[in-house]
Protein backbone atom coordinates (compact mmCIF):
# COMPACT_ATOMS: atom_id res chain seq x y z
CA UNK A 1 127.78 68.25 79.29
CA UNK A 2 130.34 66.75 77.11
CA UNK A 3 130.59 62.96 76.62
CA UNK A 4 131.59 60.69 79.09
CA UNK A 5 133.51 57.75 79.57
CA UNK A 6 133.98 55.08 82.42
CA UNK A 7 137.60 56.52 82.31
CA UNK A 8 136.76 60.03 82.59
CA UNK A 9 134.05 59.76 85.48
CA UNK A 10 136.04 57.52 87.53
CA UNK A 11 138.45 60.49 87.13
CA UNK A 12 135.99 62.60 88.71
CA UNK A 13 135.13 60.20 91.28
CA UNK A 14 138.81 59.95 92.21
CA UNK A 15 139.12 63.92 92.51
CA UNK A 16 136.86 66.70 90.58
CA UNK A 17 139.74 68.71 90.71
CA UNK A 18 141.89 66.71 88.81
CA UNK A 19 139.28 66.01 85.92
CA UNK A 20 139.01 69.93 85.91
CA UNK A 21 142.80 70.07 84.70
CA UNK A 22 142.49 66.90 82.66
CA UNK A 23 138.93 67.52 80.95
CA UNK A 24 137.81 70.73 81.45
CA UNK A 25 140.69 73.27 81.89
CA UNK A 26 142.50 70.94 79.80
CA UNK A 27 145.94 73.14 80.76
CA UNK A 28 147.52 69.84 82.17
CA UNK A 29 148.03 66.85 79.90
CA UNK A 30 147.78 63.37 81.65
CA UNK A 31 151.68 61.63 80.09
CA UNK A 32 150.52 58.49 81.80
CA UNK A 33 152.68 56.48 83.77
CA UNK A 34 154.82 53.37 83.42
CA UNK A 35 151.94 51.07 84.49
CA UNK A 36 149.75 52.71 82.27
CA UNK A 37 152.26 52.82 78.82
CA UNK A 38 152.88 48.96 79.61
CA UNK A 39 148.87 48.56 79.85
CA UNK A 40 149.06 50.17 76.31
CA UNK A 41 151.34 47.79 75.24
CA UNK A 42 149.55 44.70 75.95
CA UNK A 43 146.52 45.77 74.66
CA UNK A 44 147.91 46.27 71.42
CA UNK A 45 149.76 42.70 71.72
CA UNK A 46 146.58 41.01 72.29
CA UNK A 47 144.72 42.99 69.66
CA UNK A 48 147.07 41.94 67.20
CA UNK A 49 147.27 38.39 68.84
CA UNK A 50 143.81 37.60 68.18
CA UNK A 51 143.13 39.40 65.05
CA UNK A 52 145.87 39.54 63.13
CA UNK A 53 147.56 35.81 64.60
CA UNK A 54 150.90 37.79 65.17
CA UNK A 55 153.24 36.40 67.63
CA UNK A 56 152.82 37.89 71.35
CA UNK A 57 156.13 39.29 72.37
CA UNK A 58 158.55 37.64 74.80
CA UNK A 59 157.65 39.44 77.72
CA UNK A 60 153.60 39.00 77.26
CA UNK A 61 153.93 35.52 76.39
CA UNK A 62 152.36 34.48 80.13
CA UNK A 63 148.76 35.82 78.45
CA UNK A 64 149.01 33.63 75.39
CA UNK A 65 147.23 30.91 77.81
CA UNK A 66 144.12 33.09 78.76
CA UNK A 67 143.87 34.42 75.02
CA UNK A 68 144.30 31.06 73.61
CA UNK A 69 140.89 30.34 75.87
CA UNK A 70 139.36 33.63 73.96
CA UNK A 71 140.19 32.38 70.50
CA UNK A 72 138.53 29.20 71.03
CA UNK A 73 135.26 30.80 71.32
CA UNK A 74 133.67 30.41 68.47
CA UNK A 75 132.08 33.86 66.59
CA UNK A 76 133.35 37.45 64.89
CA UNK A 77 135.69 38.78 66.83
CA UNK A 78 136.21 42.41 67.60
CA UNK A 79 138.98 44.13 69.02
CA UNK A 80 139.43 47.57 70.64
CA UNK A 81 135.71 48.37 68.70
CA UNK A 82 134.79 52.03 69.49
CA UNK A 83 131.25 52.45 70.61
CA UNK A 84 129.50 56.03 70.74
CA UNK A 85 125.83 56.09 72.55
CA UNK A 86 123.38 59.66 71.82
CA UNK A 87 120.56 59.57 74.41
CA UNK A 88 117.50 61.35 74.49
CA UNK A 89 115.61 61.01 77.42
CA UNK A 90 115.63 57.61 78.42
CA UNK A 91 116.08 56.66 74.42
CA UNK A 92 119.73 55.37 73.62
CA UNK A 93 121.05 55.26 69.92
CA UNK A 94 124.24 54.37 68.60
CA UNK A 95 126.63 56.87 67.30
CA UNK A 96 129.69 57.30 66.01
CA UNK A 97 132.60 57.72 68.60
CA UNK A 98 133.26 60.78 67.46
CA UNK A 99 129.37 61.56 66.59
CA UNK A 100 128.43 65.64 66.63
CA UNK A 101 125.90 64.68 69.92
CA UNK A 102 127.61 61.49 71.58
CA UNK A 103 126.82 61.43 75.29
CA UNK A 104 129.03 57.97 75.94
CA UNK A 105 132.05 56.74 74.56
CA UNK A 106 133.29 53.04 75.28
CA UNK A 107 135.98 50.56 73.64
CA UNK A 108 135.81 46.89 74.30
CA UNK A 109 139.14 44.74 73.81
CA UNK A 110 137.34 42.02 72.58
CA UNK A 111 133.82 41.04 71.80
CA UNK A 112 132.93 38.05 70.67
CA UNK A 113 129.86 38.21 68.83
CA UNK A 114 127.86 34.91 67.55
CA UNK A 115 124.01 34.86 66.75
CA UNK A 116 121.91 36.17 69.62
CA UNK A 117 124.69 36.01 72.29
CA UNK A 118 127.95 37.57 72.88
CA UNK A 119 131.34 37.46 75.15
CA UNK A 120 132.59 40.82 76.12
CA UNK A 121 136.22 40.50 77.50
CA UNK A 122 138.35 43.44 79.31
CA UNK A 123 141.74 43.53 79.95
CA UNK A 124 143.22 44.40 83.00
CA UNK A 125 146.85 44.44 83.92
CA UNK A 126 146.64 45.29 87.65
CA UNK A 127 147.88 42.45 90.22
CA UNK A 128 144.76 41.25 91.21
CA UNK A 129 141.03 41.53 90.84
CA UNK A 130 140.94 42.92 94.63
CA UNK A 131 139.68 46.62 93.15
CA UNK A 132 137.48 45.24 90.44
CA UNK A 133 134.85 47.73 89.60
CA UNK A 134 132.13 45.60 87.49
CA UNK A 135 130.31 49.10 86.17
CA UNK A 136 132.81 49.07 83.01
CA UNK A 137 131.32 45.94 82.09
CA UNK A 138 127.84 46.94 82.28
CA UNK A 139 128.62 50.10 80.12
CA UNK A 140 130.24 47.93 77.84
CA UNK A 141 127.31 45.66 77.44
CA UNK A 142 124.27 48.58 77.40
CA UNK A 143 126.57 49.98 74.24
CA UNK A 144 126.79 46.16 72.75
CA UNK A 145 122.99 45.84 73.01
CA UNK A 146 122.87 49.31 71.34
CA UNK A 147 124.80 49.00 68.74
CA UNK A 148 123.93 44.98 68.03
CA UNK A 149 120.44 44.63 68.32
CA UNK A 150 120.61 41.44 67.50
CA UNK A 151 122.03 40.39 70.34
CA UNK A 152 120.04 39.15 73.41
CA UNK A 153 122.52 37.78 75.89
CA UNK A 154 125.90 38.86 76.73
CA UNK A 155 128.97 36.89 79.26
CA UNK A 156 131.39 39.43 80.04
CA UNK A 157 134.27 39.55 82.12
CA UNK A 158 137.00 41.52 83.49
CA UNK A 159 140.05 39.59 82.73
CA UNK A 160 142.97 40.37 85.57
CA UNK A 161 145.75 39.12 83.08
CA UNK A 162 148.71 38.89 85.57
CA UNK A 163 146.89 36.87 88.09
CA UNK A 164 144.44 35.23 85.19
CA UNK A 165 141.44 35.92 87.16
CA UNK A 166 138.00 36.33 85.43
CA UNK A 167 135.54 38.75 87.17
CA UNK A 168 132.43 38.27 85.10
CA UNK A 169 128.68 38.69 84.75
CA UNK A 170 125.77 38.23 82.40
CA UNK A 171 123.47 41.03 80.61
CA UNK A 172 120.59 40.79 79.10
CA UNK A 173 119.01 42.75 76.48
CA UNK A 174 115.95 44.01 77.71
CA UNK A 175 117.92 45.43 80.45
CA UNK A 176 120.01 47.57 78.54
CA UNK A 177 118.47 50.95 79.34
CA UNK A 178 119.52 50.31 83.55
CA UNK A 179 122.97 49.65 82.40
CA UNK A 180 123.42 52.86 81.64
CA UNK A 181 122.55 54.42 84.71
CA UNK A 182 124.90 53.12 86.61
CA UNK A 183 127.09 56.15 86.61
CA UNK A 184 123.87 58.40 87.58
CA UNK A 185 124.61 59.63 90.82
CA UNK A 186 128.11 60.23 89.52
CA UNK A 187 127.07 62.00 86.27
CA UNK A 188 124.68 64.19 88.74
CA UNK A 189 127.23 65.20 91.13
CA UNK A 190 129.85 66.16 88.13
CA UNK A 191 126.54 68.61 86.45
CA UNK A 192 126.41 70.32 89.49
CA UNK A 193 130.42 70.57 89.97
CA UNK A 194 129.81 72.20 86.01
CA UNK A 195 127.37 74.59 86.86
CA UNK A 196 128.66 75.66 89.94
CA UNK A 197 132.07 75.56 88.79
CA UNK A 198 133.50 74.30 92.01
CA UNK A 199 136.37 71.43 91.61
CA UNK A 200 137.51 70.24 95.19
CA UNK A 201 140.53 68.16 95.54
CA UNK A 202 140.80 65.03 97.38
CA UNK A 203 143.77 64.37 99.23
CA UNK A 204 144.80 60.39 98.92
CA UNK A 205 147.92 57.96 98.24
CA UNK A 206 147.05 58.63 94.36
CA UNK A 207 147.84 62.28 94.71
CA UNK A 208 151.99 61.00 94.30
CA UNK A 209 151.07 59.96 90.82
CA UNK A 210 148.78 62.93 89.70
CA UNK A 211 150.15 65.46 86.91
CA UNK A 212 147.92 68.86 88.17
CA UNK A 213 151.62 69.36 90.17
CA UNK A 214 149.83 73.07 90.88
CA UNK A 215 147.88 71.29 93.68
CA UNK A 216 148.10 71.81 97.30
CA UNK A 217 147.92 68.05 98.01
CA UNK A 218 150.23 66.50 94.98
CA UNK A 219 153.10 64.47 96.69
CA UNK A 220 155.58 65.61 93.13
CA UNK A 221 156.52 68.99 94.41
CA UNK A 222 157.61 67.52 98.32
């Protein structure tokens, strides 16, 4: 199987027929929409925010608060870092994001990283933390521990920017290996959609906003 992202399986999860276009096939290329080029956008503010100490633009100035928080923290901080896992077996290694045999590819906005511990921060520009879906973070942290050995304990936190909510938990090294299974039922049911090479769609309110405009059940072609 190819490597795997929390992006790219909660693609599946949303509708195996629309990763088929997007991953597999790959005769459909995902444009993204406006809420996702303006997600882009801030990312990139806040990257260079916090690392370079550039000036947030006008219309992202209402997250200079919540990153001013970040910044006080004290520790190296990295932003957007790429994280590649191999596994073998149950055995995780670090690789390269682009590594011949990566299984997992991750980025983190920002992680904070000082002695034993780290913060591990996520950006988020939906409304609200109603939908919050935790799993990134623990992804996120089993690749930190991976990657960082030195680190023990990890805070992270999904951090809803427009509503400045914090959705957070903690990690802890010599959990690491669970972490990663947290996508196992998932990563089981997309083997078997592989082998078999069946992709069913699944009608929903998301289907308005999907680019496979082929399918039966995508609301572009009404």
């Amino acid at each position: 199987m190819t490597a795997w992202s929390y992006s790219s399986i909660s693609t599946f999860k949303q509708c195996p027929k629309k990763y088929y276009h997007l991953k597999v096939a790959r005769d459909v290329k995902d444009v993204g929409s406006s809420a996702m080029l303006y997600g882009n956008e801030l990312h990139s503010a806040a990257e260079e925010y916090i690392r370079d100490g550039n000036s947030l633009p006008d219309k992202f100035s209402f997250i200079q608060k919540s990153l001013d928080s970040l910044n006080k923290i004290e520790g190296d901080k990295h932003c957007e870092i790429r994280m590649g896992i191999t596994k073998d077996g149950t055995n995780y290694s670090p690789s390269k994001f682009f590594g011949k045999n990566v299984w997992w590819r991750g980025i983190a906005d920002l992680l904070i990283t000082n002695g034993d511990k780290a913060y591990l921060i996520d950006y988020k520009t939906g409304k609200n933390a109603r939908y919050a879906d935790t799993k990134q973070l623990d992804l996120l942290a089993a690749a930190t521990f991976t990657h960082f050995p030195e680190i023990k304990h990890i805070k992270s936190a999904l951090l809803y920017v427009v509503s400045n909510e914090f959705v957070g938990k903690e990690h802890k090294a010599e959990l690491y290996k669970s972490y990663f299974t947290v996508f196992d039922d998932e990563l089981e049911r997309l083997e078997v959609a592989m082998e078999k090479e069946v992709w069913n769609a699944v009608d929903g309110p998301l289907c308005a906003y999907c680019p496979v405009t082929s399918c039966e059940h995508n609301r572009k072609r009404l």
